[in-house]
Protein backbone atom coordinates (compact mmCIF):
# COMPACT_ATOMS: atom_id res chain seq x y z
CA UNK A 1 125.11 120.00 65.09
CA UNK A 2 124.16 116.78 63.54
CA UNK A 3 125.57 116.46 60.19
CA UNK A 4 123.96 114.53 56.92
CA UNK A 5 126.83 112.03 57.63
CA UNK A 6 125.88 111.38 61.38
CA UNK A 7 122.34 111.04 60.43
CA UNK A 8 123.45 108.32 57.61
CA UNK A 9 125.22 106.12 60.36
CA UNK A 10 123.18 106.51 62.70
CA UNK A 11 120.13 105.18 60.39
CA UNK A 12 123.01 102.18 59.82
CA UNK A 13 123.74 101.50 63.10
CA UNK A 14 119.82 101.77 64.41
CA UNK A 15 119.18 99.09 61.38
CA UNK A 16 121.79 97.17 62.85
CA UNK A 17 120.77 97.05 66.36
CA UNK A 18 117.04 96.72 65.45
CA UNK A 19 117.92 93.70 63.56
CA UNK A 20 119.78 92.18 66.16
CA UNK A 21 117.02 93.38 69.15
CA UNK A 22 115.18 90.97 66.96
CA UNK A 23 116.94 87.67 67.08
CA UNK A 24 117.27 88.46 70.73
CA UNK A 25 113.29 88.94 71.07
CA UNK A 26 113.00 85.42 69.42
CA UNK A 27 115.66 83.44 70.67
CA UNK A 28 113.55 85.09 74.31
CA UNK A 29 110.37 83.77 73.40
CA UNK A 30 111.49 80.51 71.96
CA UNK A 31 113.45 79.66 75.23
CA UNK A 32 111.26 81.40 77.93
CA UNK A 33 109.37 78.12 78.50
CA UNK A 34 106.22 80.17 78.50
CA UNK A 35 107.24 82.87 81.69
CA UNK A 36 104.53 85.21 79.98
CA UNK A 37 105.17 88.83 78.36
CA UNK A 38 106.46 90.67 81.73
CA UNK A 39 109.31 88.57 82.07
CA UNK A 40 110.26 88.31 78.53
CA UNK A 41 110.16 92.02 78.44
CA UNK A 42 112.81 91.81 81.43
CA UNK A 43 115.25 89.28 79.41
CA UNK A 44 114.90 91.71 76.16
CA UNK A 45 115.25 95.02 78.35
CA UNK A 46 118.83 93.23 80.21
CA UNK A 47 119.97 92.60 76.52
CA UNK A 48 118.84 95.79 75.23
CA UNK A 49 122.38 97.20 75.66
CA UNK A 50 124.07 94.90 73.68
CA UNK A 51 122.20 95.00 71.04
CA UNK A 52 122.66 98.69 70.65
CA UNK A 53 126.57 98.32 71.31
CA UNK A 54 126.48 95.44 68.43
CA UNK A 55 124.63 97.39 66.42
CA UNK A 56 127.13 100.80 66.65
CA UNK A 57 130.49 98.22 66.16
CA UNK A 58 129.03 96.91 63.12
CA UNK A 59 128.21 100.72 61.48
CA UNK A 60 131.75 101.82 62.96
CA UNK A 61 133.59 98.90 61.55
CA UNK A 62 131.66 99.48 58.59
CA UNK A 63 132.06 103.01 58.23
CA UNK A 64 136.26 102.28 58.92
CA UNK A 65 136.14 99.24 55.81
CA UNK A 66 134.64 101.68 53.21
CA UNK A 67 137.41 104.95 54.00
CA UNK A 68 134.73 106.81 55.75
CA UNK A 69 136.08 107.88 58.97
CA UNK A 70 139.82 107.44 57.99
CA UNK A 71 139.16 110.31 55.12
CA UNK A 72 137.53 112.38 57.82
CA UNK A 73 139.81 112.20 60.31
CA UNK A 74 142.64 113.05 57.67
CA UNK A 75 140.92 116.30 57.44
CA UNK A 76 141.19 117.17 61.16
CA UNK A 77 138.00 115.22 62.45
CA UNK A 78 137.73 113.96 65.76
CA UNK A 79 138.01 110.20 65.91
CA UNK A 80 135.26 110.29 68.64
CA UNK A 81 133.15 113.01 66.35
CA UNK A 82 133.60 110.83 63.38
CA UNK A 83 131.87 108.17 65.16
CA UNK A 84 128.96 109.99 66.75
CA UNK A 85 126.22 108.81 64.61
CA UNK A 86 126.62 105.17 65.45
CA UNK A 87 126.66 105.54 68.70
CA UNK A 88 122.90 107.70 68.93
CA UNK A 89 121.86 105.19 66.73
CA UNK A 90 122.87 102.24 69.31
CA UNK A 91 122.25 104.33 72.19
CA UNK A 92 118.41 104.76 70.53
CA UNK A 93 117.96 100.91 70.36
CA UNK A 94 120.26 100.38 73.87
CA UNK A 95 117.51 102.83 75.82
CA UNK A 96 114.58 100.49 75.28
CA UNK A 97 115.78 98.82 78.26
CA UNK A 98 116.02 100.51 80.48
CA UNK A 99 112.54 102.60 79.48
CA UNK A 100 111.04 98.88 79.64
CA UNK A 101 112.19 98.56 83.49
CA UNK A 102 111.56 102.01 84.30
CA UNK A 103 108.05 101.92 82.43
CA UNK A 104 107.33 99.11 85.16
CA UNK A 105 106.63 96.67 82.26
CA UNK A 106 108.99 94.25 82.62
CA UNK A 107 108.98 91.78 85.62
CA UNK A 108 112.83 91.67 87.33
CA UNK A 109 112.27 88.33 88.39
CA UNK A 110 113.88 86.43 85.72
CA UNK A 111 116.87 88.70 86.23
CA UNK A 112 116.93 87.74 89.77
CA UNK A 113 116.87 84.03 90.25
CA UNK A 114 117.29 82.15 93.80
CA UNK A 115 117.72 78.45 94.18
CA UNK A 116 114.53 77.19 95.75
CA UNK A 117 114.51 77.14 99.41
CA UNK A 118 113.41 73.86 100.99
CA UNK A 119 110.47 72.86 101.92
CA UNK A 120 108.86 73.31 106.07
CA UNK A 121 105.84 71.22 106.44
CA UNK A 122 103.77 72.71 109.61
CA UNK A 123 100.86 70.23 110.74
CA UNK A 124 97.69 71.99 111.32
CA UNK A 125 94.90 71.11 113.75
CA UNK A 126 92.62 69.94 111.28
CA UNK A 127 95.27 67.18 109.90
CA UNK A 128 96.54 69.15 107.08
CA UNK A 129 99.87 70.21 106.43
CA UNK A 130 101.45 73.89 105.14
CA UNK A 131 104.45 74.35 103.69
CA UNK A 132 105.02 78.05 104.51
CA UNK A 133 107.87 78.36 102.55
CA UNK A 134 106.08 77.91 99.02
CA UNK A 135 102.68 78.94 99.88
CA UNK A 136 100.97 75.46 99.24
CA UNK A 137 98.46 73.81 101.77
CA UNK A 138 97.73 69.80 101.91
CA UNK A 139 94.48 69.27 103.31
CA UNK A 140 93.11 66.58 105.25
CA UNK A 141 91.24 65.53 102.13
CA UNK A 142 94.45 65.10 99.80
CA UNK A 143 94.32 68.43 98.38
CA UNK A 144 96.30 71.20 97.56
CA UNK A 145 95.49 74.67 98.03
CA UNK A 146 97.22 78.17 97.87
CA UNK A 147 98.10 78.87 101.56
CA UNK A 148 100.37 82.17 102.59
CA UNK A 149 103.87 82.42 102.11
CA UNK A 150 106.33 82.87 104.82
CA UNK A 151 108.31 86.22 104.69
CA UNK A 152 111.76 84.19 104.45
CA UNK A 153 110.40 83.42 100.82
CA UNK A 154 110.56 87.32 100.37
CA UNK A 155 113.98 87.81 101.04
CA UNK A 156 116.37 90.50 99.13
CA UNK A 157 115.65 93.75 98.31
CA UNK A 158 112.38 95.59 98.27
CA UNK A 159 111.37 95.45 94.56
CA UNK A 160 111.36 98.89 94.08
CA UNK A 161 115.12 99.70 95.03
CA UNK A 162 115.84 96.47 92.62
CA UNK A 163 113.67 98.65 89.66
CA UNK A 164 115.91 101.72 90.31
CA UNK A 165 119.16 99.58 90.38
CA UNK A 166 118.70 97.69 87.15
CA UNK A 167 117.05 101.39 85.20
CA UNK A 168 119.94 103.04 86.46
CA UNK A 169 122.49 100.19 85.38
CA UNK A 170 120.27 100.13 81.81
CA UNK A 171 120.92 103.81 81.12
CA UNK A 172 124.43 103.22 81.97
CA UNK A 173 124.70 100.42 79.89
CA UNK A 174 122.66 102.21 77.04
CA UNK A 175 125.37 105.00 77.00
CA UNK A 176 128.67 103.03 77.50
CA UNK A 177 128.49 100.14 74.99
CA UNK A 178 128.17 102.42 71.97
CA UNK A 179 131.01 104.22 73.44
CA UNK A 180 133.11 101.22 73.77
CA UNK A 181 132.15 99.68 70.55
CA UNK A 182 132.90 102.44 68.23
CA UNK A 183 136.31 102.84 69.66
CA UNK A 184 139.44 101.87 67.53
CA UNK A 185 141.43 99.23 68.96
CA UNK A 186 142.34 95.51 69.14
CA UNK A 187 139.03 92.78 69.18
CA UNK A 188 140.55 90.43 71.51
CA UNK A 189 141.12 92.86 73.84
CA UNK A 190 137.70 94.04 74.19
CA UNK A 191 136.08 90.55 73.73
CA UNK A 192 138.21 89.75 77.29
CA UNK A 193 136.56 93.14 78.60
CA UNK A 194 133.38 92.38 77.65
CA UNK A 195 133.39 88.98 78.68
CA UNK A 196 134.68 90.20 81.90
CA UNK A 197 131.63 92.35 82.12
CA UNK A 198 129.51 90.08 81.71
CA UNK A 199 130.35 87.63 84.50
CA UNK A 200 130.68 90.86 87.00
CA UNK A 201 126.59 91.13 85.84
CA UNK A 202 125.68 88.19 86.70
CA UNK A 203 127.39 88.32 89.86
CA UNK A 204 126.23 90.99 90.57
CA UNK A 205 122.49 89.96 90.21
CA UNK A 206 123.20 86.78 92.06
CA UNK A 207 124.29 88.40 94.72
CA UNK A 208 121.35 90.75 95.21
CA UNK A 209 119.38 87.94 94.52
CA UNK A 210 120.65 85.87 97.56
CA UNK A 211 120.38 89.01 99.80
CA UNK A 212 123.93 89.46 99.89
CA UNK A 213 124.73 92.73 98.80
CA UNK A 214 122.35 95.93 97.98
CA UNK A 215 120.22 95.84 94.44
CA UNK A 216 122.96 98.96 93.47
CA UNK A 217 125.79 96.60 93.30
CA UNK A 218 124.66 95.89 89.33
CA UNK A 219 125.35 99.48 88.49
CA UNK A 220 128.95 98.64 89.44
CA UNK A 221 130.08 96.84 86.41
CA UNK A 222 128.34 98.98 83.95
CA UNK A 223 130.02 102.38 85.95
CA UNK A 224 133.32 101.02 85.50
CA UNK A 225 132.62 100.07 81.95
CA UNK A 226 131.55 103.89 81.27
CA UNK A 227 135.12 104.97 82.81
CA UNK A 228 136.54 103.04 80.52
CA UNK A 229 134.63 104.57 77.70
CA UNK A 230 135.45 107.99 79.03
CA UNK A 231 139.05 107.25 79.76
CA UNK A 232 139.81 105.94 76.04
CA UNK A 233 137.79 108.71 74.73
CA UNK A 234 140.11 111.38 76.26
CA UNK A 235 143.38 109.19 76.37
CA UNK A 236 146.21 110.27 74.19
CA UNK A 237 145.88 108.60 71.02
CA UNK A 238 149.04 105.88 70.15
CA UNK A 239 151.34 106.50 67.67
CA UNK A 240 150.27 105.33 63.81
């Protein structure tokens, strides 16, 4: 059941996140150099998560500064129970993500940058030349038209699979940074785990993006952040 008190910090930590969802949507737009609504959608959907896990830390922390969850658990309350409320209201804000990519409203492409390949002039009979690696044509004339692109500029994964890896890794994300935020423990430690995270992401993406590895490999650091979610939430609490 979802108690008055769950329903209070969950409103506080869905303020929270919503706030911070914004600053990320305009820091997006101011930086995007223009990439058009689909790809700003992708940027806001990839951050998604960590706005909800901000947004669940700050009511937890919150909640821990006024006596809140210390007088609850003194009556026999589950740390993790205590907590619930802040992370459904993250999780709310965190699931906009993923619903963005799965919605098929966000384009993946900014999440999925390749260094440009180089260019291969062909010389046609006419006197023009194609480059068929960036779809451009130079005609005899001087000018440039929109020619077909060779299939090497296509490489990776087939779009679709790269959809269902980053939705998947969204929802996994959605679920696991609330869990990790609201959990009792040291900062430093979990600023080194989350920054650890991070550059596993982008790895991961990079990766995928250079056709080296499947588009599933970025639900990889987001699965192992979820164990370690679970595996705090059942560990045996330390000595106080």
């Amino acid at each position: 059941m979802i108690s008055a008190y769950d329903r209070n910090l969950a409103r506080r930590a869905l303020g929270i996140a919503a706030l911070v969802g914004c600053v990320v949507l305009l820091v997006v737009t101011a930086t995007d150099e223009g990439g058009g609504f689909s790809k700003r959608a992708a940027l806001c959907a990839a951050l998604a998560p960590a706005a909800g896990g901000i947004g669940a830390l700050a009511a937890a922390r919150i909640a821990r500064a006024r006596g809140e969850s210390r007088a609850l658990e003194a009556l026999g309350a589950d740390p993790f129970r205590v907590m619930r409320g802040a992370v459904l209201g993250g999780a709310i804000v965190a699931a906009i993500g993923p619903a963005l990519v799965l919605a098929e409203v966000a384009d993946l492409e900014p999440l999925f940058p390749r260094p440009a390949a180089p260019s291969a002039w062909i010389a046609e009979p006419d006197g023009g030349m194609r480059d068929a690696i960036r779809g451009t044509r130079l005609g005899p004339g001087g000018v440039l038209e929109v020619a077909a692109r060779s299939p090497e500029a296509f490489a990776g994964a087939p779009i679709g699979e790269r959809r269902a890896a980053v939705g998947i890794a969204l929802v996994i994300l959605a679920v696991a940074a609330p869990l990790v935020a609201t959990r009792e423990g040291g900062s430093s430690g979990r600023a080194a785990f989350a920054a650890l995270l991070v550059v596993a992401m982008i790895a991961a993406f990079q990766l995928v993006a250079a056709g080296r590895a499947r588009a599933f490999v970025v639900c990889m650091p987001p699965l192992v952040l979820l164990a370690h979610a679970l595996v705090s939430r059942y560990r045996a609490a330390p000595p106080r």
